[in-house]
N, C-alpha and C. Protein backbone atom coordinates (compact mmCIF):
# COMPACT_ATOMS: atom_id res chain seq x y z
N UNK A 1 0.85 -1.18 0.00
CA UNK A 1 0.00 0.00 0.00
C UNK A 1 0.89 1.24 0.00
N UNK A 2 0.22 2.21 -0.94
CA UNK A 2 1.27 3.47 -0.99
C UNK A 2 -0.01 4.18 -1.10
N UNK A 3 0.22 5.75 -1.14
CA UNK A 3 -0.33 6.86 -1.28
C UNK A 3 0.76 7.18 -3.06
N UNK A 4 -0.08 6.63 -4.23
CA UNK A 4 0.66 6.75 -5.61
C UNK A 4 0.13 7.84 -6.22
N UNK A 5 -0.94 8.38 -5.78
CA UNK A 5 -1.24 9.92 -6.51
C UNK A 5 -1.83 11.11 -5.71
N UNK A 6 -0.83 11.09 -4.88
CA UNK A 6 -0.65 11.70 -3.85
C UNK A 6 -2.12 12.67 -3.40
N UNK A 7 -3.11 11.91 -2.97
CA UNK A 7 -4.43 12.50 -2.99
C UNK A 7 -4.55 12.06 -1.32
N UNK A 8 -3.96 11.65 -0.63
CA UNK A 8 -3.85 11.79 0.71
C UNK A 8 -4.39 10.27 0.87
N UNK A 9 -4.79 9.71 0.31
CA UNK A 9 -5.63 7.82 0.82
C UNK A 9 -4.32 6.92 0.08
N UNK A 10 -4.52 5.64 0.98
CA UNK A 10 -3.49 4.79 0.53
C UNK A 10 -4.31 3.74 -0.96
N UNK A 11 -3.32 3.54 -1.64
CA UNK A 11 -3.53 2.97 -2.41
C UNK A 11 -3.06 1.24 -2.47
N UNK A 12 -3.60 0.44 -3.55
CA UNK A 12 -3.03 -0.60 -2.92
C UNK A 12 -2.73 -1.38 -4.81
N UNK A 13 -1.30 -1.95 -4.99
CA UNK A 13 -0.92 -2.18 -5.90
C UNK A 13 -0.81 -3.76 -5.66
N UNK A 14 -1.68 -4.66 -6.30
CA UNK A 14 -1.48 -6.02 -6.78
C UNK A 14 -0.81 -6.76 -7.94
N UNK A 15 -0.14 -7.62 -7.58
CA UNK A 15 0.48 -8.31 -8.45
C UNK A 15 0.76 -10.08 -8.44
N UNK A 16 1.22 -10.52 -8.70
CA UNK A 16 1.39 -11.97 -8.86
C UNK A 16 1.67 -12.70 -10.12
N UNK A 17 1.16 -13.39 -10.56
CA UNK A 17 0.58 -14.43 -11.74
C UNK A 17 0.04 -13.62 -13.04
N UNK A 18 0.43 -13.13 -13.95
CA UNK A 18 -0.35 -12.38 -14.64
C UNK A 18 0.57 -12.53 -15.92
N UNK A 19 0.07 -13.96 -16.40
CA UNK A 19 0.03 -14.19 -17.79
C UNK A 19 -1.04 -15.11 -18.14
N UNK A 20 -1.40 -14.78 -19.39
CA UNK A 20 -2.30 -15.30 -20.15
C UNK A 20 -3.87 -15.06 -19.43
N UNK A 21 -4.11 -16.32 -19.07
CA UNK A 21 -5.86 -16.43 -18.37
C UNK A 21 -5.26 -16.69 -16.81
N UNK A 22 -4.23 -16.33 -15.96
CA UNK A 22 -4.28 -16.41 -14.47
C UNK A 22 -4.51 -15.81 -14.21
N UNK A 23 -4.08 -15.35 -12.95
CA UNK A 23 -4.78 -14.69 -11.92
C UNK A 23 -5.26 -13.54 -12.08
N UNK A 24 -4.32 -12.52 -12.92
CA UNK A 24 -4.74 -11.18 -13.43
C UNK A 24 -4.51 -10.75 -14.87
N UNK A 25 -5.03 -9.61 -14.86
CA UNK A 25 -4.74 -9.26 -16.77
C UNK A 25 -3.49 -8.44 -16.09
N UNK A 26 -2.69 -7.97 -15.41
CA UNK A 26 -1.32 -7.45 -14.95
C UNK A 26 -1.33 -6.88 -13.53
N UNK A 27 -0.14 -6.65 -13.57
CA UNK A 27 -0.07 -5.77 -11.65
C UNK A 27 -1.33 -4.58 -12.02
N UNK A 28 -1.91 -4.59 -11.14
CA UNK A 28 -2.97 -3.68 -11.16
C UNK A 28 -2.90 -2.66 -9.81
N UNK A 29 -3.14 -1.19 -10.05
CA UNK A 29 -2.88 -0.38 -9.02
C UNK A 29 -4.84 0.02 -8.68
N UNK A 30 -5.14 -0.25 -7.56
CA UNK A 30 -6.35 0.24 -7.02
C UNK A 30 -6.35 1.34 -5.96
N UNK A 31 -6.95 2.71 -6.43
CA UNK A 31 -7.41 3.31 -6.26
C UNK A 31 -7.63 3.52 -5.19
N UNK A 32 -7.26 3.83 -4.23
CA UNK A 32 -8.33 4.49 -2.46
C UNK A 32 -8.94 5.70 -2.35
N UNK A 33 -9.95 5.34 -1.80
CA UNK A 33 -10.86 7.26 -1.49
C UNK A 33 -11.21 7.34 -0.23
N UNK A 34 -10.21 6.47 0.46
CA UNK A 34 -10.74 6.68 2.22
C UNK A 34 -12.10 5.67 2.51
N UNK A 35 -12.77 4.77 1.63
CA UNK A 35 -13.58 3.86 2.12
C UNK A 35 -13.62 2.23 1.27
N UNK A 36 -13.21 2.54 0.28
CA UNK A 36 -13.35 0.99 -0.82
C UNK A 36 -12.23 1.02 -1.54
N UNK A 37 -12.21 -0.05 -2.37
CA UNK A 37 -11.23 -0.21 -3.45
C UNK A 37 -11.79 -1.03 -4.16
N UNK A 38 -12.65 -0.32 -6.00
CA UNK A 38 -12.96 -1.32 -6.90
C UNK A 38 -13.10 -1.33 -8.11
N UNK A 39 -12.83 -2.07 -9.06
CA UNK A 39 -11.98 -2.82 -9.93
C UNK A 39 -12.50 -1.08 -11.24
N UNK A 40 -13.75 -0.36 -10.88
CA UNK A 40 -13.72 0.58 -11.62
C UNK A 40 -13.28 1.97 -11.48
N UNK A 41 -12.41 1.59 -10.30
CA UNK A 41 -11.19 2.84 -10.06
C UNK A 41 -10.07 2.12 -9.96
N UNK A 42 -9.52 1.81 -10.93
CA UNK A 42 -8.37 1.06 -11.06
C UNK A 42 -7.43 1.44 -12.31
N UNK A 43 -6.10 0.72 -12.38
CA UNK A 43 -5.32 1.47 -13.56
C UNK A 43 -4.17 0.36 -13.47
N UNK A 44 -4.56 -0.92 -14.63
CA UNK A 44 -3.39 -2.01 -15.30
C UNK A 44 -2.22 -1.66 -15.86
N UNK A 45 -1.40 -1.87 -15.13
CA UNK A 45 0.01 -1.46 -15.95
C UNK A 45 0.19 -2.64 -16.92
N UNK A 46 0.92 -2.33 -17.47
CA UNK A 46 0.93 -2.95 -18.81
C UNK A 46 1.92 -4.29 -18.31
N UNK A 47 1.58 -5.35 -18.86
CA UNK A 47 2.17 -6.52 -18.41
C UNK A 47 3.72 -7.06 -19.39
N UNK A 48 4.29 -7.87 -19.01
CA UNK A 48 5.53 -8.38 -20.19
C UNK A 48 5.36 -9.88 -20.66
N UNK A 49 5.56 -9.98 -22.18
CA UNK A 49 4.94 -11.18 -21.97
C UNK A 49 6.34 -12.11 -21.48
N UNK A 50 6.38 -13.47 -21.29
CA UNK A 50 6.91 -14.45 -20.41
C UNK A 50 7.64 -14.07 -18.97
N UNK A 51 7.25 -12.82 -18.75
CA UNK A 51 8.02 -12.40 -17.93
C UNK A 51 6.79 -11.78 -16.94
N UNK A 52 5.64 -13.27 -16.65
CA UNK A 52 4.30 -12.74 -16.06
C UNK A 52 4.43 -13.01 -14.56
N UNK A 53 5.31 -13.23 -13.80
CA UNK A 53 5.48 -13.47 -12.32
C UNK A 53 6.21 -12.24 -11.44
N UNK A 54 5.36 -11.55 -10.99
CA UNK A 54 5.91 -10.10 -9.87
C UNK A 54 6.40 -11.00 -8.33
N UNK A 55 7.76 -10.59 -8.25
CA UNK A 55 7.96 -11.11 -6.92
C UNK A 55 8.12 -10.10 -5.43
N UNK A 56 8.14 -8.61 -6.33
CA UNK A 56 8.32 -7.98 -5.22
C UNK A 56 7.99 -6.35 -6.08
N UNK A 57 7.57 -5.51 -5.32
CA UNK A 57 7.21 -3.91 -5.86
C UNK A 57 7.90 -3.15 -4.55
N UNK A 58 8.85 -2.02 -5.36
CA UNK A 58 9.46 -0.95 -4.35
C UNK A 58 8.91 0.28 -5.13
N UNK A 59 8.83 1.88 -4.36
CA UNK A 59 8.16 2.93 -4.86
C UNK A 59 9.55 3.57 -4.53
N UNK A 60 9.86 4.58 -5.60
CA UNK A 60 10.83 6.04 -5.16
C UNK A 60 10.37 6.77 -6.48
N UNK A 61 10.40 8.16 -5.96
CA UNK A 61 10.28 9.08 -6.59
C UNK A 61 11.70 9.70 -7.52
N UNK A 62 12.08 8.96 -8.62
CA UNK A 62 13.21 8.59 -9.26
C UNK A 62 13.76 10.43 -10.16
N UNK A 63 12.42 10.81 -10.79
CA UNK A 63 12.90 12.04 -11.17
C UNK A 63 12.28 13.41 -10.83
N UNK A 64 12.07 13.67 -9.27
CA UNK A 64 12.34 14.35 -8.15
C UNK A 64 11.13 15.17 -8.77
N UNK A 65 9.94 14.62 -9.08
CA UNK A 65 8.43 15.28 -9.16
C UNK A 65 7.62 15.34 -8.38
N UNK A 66 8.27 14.53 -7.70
CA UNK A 66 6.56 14.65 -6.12
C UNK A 66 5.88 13.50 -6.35
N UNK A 67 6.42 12.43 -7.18
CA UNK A 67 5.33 11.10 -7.39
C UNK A 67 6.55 10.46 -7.63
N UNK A 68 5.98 9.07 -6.83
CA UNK A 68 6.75 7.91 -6.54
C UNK A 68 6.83 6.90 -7.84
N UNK A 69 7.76 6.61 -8.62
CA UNK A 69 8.17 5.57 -9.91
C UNK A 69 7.75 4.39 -9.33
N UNK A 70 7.01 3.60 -10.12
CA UNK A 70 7.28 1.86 -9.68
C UNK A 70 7.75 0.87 -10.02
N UNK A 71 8.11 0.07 -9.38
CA UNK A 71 9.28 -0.82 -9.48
C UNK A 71 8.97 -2.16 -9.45
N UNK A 72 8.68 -2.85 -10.69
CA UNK A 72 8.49 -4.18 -10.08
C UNK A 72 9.43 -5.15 -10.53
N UNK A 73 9.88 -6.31 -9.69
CA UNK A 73 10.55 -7.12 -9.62
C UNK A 73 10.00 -8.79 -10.24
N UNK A 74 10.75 -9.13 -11.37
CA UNK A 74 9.68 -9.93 -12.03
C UNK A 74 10.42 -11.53 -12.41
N UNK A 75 9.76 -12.71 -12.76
CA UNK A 75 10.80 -13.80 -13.01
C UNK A 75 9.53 -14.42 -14.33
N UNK A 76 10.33 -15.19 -14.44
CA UNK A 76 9.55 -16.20 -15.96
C UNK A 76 8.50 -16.42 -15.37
N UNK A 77 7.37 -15.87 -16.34
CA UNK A 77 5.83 -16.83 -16.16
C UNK A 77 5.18 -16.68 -17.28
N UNK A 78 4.85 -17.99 -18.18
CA UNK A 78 4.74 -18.19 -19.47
C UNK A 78 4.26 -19.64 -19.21
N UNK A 79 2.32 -20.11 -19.70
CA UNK A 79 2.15 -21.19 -19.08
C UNK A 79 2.44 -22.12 -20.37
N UNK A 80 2.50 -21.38 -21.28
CA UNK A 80 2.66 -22.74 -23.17
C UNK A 80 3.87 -22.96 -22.83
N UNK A 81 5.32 -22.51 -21.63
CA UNK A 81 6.35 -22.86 -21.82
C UNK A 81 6.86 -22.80 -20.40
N UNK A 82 6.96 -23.87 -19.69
CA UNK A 82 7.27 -23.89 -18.63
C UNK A 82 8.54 -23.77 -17.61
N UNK A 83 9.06 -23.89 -18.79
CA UNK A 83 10.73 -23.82 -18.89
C UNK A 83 11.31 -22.79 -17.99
N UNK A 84 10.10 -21.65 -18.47
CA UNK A 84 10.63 -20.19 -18.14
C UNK A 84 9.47 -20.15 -16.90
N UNK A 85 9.15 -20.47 -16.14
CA UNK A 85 8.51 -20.55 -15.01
C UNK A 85 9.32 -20.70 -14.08
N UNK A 86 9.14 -19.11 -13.10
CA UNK A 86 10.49 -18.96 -12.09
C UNK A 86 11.56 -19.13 -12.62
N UNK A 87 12.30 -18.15 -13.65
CA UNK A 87 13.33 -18.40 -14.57
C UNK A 87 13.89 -17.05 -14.84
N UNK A 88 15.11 -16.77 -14.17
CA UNK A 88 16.13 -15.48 -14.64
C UNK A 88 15.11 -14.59 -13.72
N UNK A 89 15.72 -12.96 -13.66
CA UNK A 89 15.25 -12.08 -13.20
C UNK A 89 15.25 -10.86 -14.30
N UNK A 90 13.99 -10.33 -14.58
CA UNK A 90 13.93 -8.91 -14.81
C UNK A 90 13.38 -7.54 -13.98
N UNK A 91 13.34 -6.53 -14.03
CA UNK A 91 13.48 -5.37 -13.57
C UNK A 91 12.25 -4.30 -14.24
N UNK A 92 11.44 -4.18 -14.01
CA UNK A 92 10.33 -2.95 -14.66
C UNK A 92 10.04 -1.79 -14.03
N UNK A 93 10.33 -0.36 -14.83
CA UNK A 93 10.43 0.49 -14.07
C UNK A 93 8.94 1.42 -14.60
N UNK A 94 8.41 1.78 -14.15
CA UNK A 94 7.04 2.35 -14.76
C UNK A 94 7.19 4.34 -14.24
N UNK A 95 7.15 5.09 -14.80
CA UNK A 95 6.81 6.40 -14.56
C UNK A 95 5.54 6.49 -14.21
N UNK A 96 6.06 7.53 -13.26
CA UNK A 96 4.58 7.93 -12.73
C UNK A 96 4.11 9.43 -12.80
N UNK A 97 2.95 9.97 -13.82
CA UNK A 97 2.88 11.07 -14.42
C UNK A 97 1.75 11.37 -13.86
N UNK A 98 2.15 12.22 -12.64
CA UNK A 98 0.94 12.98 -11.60
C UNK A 98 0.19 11.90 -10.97
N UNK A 99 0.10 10.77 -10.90
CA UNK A 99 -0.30 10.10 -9.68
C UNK A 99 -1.51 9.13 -11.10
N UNK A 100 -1.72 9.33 -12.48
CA UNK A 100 -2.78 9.49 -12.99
C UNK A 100 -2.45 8.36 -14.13
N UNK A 101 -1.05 8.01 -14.74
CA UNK A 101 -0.62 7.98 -16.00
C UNK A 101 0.47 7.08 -15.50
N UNK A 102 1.39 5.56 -15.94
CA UNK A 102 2.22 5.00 -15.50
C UNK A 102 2.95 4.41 -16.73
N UNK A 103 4.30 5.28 -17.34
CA UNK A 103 4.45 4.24 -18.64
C UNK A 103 5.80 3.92 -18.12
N UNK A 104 5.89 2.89 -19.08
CA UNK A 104 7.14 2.20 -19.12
C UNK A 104 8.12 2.81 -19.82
N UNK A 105 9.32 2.79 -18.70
CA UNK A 105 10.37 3.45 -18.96
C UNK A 105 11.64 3.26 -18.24
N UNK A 106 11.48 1.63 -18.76
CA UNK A 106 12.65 0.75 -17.85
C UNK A 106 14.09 1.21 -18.21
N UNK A 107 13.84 1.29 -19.93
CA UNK A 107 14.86 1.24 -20.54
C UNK A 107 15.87 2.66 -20.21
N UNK A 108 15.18 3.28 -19.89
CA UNK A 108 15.10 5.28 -19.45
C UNK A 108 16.24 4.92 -18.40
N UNK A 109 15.36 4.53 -17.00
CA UNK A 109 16.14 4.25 -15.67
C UNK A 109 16.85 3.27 -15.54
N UNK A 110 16.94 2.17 -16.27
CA UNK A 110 18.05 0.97 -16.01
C UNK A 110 19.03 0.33 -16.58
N UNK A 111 20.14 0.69 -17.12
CA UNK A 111 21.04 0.34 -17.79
C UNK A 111 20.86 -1.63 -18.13
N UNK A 112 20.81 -2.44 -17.19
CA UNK A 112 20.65 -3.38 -17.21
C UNK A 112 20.04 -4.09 -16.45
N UNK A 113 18.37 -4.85 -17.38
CA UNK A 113 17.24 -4.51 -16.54
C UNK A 113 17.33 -6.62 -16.38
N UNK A 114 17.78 -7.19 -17.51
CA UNK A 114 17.08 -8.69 -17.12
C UNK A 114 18.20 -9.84 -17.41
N UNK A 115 18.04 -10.44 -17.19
CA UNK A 115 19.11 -11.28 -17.41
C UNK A 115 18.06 -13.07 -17.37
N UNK A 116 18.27 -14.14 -18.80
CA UNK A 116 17.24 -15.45 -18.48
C UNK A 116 18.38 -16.69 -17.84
N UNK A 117 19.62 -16.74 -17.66
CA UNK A 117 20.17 -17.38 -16.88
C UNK A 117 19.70 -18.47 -16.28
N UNK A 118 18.59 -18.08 -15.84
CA UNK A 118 18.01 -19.47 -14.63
C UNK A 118 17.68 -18.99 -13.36
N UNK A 119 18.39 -18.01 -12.60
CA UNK A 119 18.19 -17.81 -11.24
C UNK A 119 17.53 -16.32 -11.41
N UNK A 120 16.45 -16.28 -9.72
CA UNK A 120 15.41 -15.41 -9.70
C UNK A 120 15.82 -14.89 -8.34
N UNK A 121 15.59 -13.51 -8.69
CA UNK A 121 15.93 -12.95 -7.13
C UNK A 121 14.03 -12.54 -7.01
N UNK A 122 14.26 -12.37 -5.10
CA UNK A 122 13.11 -12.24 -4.56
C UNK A 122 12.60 -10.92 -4.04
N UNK A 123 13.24 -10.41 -3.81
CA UNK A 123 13.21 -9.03 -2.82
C UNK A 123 15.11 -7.88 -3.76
N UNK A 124 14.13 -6.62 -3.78
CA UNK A 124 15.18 -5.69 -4.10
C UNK A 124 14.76 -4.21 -2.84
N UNK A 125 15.91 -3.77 -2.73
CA UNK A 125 15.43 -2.70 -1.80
C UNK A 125 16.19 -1.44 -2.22
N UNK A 126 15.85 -0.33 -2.15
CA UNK A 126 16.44 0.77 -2.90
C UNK A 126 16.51 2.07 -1.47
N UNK A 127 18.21 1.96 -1.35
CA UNK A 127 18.41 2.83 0.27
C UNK A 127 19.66 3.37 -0.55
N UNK A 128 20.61 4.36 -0.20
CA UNK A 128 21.80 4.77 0.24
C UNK A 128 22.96 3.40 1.35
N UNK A 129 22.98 2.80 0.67
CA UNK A 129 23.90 1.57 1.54
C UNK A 129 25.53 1.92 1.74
N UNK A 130 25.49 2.34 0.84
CA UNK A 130 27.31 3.17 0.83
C UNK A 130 27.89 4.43 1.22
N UNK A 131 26.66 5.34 1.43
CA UNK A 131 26.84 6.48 2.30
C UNK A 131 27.60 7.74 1.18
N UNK A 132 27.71 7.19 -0.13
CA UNK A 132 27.55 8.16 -0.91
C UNK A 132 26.45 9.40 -1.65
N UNK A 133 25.46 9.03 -0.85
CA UNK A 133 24.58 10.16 -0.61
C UNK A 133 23.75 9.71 -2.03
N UNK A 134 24.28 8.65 -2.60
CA UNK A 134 22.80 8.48 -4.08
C UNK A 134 22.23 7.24 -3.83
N UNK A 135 21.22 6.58 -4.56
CA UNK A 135 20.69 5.26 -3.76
C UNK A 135 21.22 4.31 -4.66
N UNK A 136 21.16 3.39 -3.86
CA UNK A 136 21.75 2.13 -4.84
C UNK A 136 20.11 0.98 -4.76
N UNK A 137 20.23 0.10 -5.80
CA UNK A 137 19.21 -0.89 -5.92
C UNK A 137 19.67 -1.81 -5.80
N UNK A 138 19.28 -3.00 -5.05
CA UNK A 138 19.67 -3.94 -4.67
C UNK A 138 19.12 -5.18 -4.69
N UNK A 139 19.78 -6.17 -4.80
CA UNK A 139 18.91 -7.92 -4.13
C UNK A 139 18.94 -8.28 -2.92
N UNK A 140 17.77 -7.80 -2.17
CA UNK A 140 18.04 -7.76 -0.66
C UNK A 140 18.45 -8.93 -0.15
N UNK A 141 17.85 -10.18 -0.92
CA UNK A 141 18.41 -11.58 -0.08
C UNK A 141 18.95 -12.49 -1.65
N UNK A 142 20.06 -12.13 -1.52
CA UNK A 142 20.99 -13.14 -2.63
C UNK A 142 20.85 -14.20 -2.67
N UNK A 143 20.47 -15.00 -0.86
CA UNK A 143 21.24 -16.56 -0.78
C UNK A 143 19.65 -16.81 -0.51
N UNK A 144 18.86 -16.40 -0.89
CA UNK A 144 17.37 -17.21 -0.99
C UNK A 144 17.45 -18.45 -1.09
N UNK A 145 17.06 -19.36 -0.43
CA UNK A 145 16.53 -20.74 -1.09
C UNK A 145 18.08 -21.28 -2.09
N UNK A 146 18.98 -20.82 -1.87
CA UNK A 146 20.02 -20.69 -2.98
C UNK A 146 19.90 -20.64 -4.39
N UNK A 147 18.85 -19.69 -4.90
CA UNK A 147 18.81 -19.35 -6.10
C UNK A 147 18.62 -17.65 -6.89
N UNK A 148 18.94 -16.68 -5.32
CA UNK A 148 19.59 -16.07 -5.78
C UNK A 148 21.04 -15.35 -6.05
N UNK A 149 21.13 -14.33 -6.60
CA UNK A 149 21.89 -13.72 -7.14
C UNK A 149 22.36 -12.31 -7.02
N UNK A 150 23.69 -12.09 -6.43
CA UNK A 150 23.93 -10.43 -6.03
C UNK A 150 24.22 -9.61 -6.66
N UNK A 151 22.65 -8.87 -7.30
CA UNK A 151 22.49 -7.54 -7.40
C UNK A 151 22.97 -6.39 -7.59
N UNK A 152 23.76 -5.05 -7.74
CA UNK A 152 23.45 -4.09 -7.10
C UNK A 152 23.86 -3.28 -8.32
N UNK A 153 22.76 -2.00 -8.57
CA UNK A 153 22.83 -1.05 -9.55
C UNK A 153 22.91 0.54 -8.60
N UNK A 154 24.01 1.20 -8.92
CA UNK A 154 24.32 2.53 -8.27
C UNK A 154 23.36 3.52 -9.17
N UNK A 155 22.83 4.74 -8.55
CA UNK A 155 21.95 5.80 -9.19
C UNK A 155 23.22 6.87 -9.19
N UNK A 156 23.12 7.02 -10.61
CA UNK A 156 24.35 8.26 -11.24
C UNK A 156 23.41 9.41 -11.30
N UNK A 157 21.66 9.37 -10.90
CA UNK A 157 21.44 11.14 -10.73
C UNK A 157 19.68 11.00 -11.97
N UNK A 158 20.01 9.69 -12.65
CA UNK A 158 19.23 9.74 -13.51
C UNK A 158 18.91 8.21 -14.10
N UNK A 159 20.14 7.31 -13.70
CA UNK A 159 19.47 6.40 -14.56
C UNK A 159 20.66 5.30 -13.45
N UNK A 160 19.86 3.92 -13.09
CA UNK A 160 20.51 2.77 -12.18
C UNK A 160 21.76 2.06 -13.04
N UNK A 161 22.92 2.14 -12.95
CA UNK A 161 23.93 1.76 -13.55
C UNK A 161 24.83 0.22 -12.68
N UNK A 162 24.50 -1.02 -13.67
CA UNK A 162 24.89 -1.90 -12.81
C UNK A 162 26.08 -1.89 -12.35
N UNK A 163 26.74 -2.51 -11.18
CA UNK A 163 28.41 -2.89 -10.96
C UNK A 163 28.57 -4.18 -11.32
């Protein structure tokens, strides 16, 4: 839950399973007005195809507008090919234009967004870890289950640059 268009109520962003006929037609952001949340105040971000499994969503306000970018964290999900089910990690970065409008603009903020390898990270967290005063993005837990993988892209001011 975030406050994503900054109208003072929390909002609440779902995700999971969202390829083909599962669980959803994509991460979907719902709407709060201080009493409900439903499906006709809502706003589908646009999904990727084989790349239909969200494992984790972080919010920062990336180009210093007053509205928080979103971030979702994604692995293989493709049901005609199973192969790629829980498979490699990619990275989706969505703009956020007045709280109203969310496009994709991974390619904008992330030098290097996916990699199909095989291994899936679970959790990314986006802090200042090095005390150089810019944030870095990260794989918060590498040694998951032992299948993930360490992470970390430095912010040069404008766009996540891997090490």
């Amino acid at each position: 839950m975030v406050d994503i268009n900054n109208d003072g109520f929390l909002d609440i962003l779902g995700a999971g399973h969202s390829f083909e006929n599962w669980d959803m037609d994509g991460p979907t952001i719902f709407f709060g007005n201080g009493s409900n949340f439903t499906d006709s105040n809502s706003y589908i971000l646009n999904d990727l195809n084989s790349w239909g499994v969200v494992t984790d969503i972080d919010f920062v306000d990336l180009n210093n507008d007053g509205f928080k970018e979103i971030i979702l964290n994604r692995t293989g999900g493709l049901s005609d090919n199973w192969d790629y089910f829980y498979r490699g990690w990619r990275i989706q970065i969505f703009e956020n234009i007045s709280g109203n409008e969310f496009i994709d603009r991974t390619e904008d903020f992330i030098d290097v967004y996916e990699d199909r390898d095989g291994r899936w990270t679970v959790w990314y967290r986006i802090e200042d870890i090095d005390g150089d005063g810019e944030l870095e993005l990260f794989d918060d837990d590498p040694t998951h289950q032992e299948t993930g993988i360490d992470l970390i892209w430095d912010w040069n001011g404008s766009m996540f640059i891997k090490r």
